[in-house]
C-alpha atoms as a PDB file:
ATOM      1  CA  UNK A   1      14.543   1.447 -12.888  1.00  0.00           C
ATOM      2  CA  UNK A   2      12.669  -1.168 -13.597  1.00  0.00           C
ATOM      3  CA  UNK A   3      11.076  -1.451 -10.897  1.00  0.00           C
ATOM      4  CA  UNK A   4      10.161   1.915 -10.124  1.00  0.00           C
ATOM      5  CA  UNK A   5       6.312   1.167 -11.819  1.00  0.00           C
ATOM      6  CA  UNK A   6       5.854  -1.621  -9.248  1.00  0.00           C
ATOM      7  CA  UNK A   7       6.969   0.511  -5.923  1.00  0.00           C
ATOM      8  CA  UNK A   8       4.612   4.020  -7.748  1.00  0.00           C
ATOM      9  CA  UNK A   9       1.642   1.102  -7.897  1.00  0.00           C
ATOM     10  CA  UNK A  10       2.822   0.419  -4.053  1.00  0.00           C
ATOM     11  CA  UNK A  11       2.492   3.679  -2.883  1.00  0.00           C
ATOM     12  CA  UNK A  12      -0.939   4.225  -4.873  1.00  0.00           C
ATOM     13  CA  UNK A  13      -2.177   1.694  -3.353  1.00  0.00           C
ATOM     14  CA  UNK A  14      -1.325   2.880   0.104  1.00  0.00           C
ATOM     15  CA  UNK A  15      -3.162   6.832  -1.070  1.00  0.00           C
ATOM     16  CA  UNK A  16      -5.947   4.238  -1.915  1.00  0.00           C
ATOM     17  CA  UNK A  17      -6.204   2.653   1.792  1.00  0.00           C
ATOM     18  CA  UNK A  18      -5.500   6.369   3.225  1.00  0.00           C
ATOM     19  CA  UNK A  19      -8.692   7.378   1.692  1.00  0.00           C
ATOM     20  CA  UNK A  20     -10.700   4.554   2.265  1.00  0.00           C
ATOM     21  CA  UNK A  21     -10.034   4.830   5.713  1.00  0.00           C
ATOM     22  CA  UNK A  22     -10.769   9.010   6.205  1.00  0.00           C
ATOM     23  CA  UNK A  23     -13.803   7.981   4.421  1.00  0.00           C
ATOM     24  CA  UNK A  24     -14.905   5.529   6.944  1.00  0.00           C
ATOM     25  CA  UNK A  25     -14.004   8.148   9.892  1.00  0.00           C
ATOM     26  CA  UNK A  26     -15.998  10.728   8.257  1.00  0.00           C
ATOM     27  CA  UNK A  27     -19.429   8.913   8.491  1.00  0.00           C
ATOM     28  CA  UNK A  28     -21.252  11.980   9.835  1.00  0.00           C
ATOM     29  CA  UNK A  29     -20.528  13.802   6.628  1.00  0.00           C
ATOM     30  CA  UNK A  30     -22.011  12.391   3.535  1.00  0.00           C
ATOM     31  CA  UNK A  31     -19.516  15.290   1.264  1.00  0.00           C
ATOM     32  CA  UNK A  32     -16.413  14.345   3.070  1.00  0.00           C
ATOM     33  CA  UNK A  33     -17.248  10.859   3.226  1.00  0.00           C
ATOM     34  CA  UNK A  34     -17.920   9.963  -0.641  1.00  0.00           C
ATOM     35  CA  UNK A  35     -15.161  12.717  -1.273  1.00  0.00           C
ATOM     36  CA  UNK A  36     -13.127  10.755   0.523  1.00  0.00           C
ATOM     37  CA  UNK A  37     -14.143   7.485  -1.094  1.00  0.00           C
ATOM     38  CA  UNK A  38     -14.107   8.664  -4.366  1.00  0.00           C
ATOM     39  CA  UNK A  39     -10.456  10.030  -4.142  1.00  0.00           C
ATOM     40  CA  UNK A  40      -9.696   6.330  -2.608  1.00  0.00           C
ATOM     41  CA  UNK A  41     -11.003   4.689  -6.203  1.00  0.00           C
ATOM     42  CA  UNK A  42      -9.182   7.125  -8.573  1.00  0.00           C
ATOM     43  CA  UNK A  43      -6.159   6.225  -6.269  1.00  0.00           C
ATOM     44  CA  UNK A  44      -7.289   2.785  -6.152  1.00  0.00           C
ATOM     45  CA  UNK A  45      -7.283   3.263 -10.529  1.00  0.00           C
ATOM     46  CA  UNK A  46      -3.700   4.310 -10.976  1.00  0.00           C
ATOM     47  CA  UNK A  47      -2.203   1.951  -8.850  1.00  0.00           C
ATOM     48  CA  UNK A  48      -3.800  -1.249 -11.072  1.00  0.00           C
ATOM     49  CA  UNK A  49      -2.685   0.382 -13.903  1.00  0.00           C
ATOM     50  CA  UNK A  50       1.118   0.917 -12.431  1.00  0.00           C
ATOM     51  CA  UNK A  51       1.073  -2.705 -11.373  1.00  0.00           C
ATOM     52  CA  UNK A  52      -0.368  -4.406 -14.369  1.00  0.00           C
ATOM     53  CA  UNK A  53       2.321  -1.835 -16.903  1.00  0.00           C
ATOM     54  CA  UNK A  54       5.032  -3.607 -14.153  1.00  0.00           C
ATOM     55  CA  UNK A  55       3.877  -6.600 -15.218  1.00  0.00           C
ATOM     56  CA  UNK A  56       5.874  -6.316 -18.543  1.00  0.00           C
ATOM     57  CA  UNK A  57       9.328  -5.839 -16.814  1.00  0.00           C
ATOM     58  CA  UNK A  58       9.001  -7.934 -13.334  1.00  0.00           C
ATOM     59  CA  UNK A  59       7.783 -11.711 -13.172  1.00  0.00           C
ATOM     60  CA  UNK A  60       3.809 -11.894 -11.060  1.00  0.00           C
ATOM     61  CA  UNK A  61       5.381 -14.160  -8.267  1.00  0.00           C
ATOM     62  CA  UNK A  62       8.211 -11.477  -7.445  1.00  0.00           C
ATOM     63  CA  UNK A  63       6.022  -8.316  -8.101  1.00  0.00           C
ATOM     64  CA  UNK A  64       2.880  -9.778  -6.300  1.00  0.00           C
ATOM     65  CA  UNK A  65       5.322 -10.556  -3.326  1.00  0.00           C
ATOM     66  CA  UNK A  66       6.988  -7.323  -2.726  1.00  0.00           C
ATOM     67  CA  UNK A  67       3.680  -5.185  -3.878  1.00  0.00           C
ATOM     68  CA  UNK A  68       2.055  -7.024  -0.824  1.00  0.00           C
ATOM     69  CA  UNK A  69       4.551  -7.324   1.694  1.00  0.00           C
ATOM     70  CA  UNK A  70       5.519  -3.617   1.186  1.00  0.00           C
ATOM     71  CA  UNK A  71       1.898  -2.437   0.805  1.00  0.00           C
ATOM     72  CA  UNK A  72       1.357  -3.856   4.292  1.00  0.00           C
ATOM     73  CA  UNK A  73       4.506  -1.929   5.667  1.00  0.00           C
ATOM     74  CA  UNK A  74       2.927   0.704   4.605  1.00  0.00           C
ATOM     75  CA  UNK A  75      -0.033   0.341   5.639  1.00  0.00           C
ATOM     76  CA  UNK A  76       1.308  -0.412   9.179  1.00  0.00           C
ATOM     77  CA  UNK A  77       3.353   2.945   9.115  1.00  0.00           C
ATOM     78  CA  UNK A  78       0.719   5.324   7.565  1.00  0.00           C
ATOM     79  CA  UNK A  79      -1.828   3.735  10.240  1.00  0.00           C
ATOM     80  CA  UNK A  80       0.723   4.684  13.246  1.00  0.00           C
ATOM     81  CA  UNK A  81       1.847   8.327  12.031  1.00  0.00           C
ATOM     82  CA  UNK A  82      -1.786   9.150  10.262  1.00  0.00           C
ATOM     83  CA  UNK A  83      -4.237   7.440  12.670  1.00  0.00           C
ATOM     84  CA  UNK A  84      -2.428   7.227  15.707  1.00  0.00           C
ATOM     85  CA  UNK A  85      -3.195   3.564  16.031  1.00  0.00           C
ATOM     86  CA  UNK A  86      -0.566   1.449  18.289  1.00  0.00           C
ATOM     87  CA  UNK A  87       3.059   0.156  17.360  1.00  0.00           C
ATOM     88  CA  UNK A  88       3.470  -2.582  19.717  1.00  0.00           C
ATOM     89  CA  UNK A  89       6.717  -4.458  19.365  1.00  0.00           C
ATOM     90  CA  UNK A  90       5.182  -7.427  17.854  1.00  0.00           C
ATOM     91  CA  UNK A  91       4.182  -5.746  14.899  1.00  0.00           C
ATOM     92  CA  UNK A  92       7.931  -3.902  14.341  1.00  0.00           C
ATOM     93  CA  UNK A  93       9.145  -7.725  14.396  1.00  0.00           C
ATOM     94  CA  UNK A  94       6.797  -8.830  12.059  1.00  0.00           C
ATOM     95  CA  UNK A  95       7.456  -5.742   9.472  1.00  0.00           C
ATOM     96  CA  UNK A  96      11.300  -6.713   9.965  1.00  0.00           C
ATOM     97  CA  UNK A  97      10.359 -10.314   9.026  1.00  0.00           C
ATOM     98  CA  UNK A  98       8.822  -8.705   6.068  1.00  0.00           C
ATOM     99  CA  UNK A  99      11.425  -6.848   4.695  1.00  0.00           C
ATOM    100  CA  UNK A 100      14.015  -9.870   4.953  1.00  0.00           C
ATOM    101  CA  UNK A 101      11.209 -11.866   3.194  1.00  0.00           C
ATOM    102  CA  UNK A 102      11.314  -9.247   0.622  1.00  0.00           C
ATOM    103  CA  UNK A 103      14.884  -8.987   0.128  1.00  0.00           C
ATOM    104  CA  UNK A 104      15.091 -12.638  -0.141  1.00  0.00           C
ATOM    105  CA  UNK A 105      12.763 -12.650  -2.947  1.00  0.00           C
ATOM    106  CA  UNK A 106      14.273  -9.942  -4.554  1.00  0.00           C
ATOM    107  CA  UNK A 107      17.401 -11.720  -4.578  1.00  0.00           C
ATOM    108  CA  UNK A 108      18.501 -13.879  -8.020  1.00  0.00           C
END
């Protein structure tokens, strides 16, 4: 349970890349654009306050490790099933290199 703040601030911070990105696909359309954007920064908001409040219950170098590493999974998945970008197999060995990193970390 206590970590449950740090993997909310995770996926916050993903929302906040998702809407950074529609904003930078929408550049045609000022309203969607800064709509876009804007939703991106409130996202962008909650997700440094989740991860600072996990502060109090997780030490930095083991939060700041799996808030990265797992931000960038997601990042990698959302860009594949949201944006159609490619999944070459590089980039699945590299995300499984990730998670073992993670769990390693993890571990006491």
């Amino acid at each position: 349970m206590k970590y449950a703040l740090l993997y909310s601030s995770i996926v916050f911070n993903v929302l906040t890349n998702i809407g950074f990105k529609l904003s930078s696909l929408n550049e045609g359309a000022p309203v969607k654009k800064w709509g876009w954007f804007s939703i991106g920064l409130v996202f962008g908001l909650i997700n440094s306050y989740l991860f600072t409040e996990s502060l109090k219950y997780v030490p930095l170098q083991t939060a700041s490790a799996i808030f990265f590493s797992l931000t960038i999974l997601g990042l990698f998945l959302a860009s594949h099933f949201m944006f159609n970008e490619t999944f070459p197999v590089e980039r699945l060995i590299g995300g499984g290199l990730i998670i073992a990193g993670v769990i390693v970390i993890s571990l006491k």
